[in-house]
Protein backbone atom coordinates (compact mmCIF):
# COMPACT_ATOMS: atom_id res chain seq x y z
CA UNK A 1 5.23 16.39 4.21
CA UNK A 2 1.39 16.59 3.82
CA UNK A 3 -0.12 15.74 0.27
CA UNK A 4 -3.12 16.34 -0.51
CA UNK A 5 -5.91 13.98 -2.58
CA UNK A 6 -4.81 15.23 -5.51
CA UNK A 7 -0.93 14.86 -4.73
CA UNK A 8 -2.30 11.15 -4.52
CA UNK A 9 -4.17 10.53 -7.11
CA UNK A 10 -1.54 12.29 -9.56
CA UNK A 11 1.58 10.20 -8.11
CA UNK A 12 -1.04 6.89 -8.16
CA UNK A 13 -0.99 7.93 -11.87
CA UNK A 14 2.63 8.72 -12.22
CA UNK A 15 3.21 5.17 -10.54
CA UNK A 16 0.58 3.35 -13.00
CA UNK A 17 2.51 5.16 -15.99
CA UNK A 18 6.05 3.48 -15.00
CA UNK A 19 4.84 0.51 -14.63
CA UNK A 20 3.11 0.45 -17.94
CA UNK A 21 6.19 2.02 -19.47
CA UNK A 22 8.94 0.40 -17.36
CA UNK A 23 10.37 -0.68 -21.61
CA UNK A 24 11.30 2.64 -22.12
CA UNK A 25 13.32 5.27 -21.20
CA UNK A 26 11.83 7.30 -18.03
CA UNK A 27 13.59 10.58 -17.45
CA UNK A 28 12.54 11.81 -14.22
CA UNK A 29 12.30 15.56 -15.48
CA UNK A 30 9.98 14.90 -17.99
CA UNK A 31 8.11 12.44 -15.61
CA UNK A 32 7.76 15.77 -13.34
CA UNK A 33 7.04 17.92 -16.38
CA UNK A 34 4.56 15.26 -17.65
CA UNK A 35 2.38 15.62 -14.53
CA UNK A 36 2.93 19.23 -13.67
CA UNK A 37 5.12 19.38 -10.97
CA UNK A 38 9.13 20.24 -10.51
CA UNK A 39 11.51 17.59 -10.59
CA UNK A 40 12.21 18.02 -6.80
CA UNK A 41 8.48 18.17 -5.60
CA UNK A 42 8.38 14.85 -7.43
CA UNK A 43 10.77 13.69 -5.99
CA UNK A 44 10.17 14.74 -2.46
CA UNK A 45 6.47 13.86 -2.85
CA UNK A 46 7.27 10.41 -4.42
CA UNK A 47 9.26 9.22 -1.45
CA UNK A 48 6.91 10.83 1.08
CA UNK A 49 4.22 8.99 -0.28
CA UNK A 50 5.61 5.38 -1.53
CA UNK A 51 9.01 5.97 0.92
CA UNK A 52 11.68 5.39 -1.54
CA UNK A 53 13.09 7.29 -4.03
CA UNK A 54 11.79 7.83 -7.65
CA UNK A 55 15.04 6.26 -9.45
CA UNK A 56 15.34 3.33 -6.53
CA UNK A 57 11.40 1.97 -7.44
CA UNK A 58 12.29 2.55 -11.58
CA UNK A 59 14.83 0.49 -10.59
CA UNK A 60 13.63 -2.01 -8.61
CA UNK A 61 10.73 -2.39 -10.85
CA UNK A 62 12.90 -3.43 -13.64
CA UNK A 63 14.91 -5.26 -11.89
CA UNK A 64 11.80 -7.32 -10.65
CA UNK A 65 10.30 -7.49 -14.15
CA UNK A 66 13.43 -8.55 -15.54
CA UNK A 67 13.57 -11.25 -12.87
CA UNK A 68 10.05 -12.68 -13.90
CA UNK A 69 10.94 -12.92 -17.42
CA UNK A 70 14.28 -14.83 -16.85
CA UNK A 71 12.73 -17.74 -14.83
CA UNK A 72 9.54 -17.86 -16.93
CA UNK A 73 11.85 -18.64 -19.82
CA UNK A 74 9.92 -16.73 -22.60
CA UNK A 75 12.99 -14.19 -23.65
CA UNK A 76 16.45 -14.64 -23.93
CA UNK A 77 18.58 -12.53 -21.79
CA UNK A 78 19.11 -9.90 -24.45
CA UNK A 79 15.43 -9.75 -25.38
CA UNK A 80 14.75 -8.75 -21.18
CA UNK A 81 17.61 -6.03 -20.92
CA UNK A 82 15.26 -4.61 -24.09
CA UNK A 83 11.98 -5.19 -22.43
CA UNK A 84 12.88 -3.32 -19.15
CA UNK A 85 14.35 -0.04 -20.65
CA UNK A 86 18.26 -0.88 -21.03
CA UNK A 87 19.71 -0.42 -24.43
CA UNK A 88 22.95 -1.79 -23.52
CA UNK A 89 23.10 -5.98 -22.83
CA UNK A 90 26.38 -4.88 -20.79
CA UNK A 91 24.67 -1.99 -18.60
CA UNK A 92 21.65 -4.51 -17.70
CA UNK A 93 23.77 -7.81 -17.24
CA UNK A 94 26.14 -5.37 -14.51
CA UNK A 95 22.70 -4.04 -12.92
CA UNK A 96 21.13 -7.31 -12.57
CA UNK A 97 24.30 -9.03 -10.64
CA UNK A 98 24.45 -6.07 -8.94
CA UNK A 99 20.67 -6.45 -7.69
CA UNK A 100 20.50 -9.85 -7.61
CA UNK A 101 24.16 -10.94 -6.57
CA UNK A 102 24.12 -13.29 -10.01
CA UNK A 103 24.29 -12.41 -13.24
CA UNK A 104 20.82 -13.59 -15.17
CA UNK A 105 22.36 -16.67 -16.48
CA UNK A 106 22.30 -18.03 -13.57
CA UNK A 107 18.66 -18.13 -13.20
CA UNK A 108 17.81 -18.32 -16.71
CA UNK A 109 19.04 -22.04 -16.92
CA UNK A 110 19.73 -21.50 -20.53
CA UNK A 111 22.81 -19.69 -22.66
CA UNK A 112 22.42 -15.79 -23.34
CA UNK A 113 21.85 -16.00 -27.68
């Protein structure tokens, strides 16, 4: 797929915005609709460019923040699921193990609340 400059610099911005927004809840579609494009040319120009998938690298990056918080100790395990978009201690404790292969107590070296 060829992108252009400004396929670049718009899905450098997209990129920038999840990360500075990883807290809350990123719907792809109105990710897309946000910069002007269809869900699927997001999607298709998203992997082209960073080769993975939107969802995968949403999800990757919060699994990575969440990661950083837990062994720098400055949240409790409830206060991360929170701080990387999940609403649910249950749905982020299952993602994390999943991720990780541990659930975050293990690296947190300290009880959940």
């Amino acid at each position: 797929m060829v992108l252009y400059e400004s396929d670049r610099t718009r899905l450098e911005e997209l990129k920038s915005f999840i990360d500075e927004h990883i807290h809350e809840k990123l719907v792809i579609a109105a990710l897309a609709e946000r910069y002007g494009m269809s869900t699927r040319t997001l999607q298709r120009q998203f992997l082209a460019m960073y080769r993975e998938p939107v969802f995968n690298y949403i999800h990757r990056k919060r699994m990575q923040t969440a990661m950083n918080i837990i062994t720098s100790r400055t949240m409790r395990i409830s206060q991360t699921a929170y701080a990387v978009g999940y609403r649910s201690l249950p749905s982020f404790v299952k993602a994390f193990t999943k991720y990780y292969g541990h659930p975050p107590t293990y690296y947190a070296g300290f009880a959940n609340d």
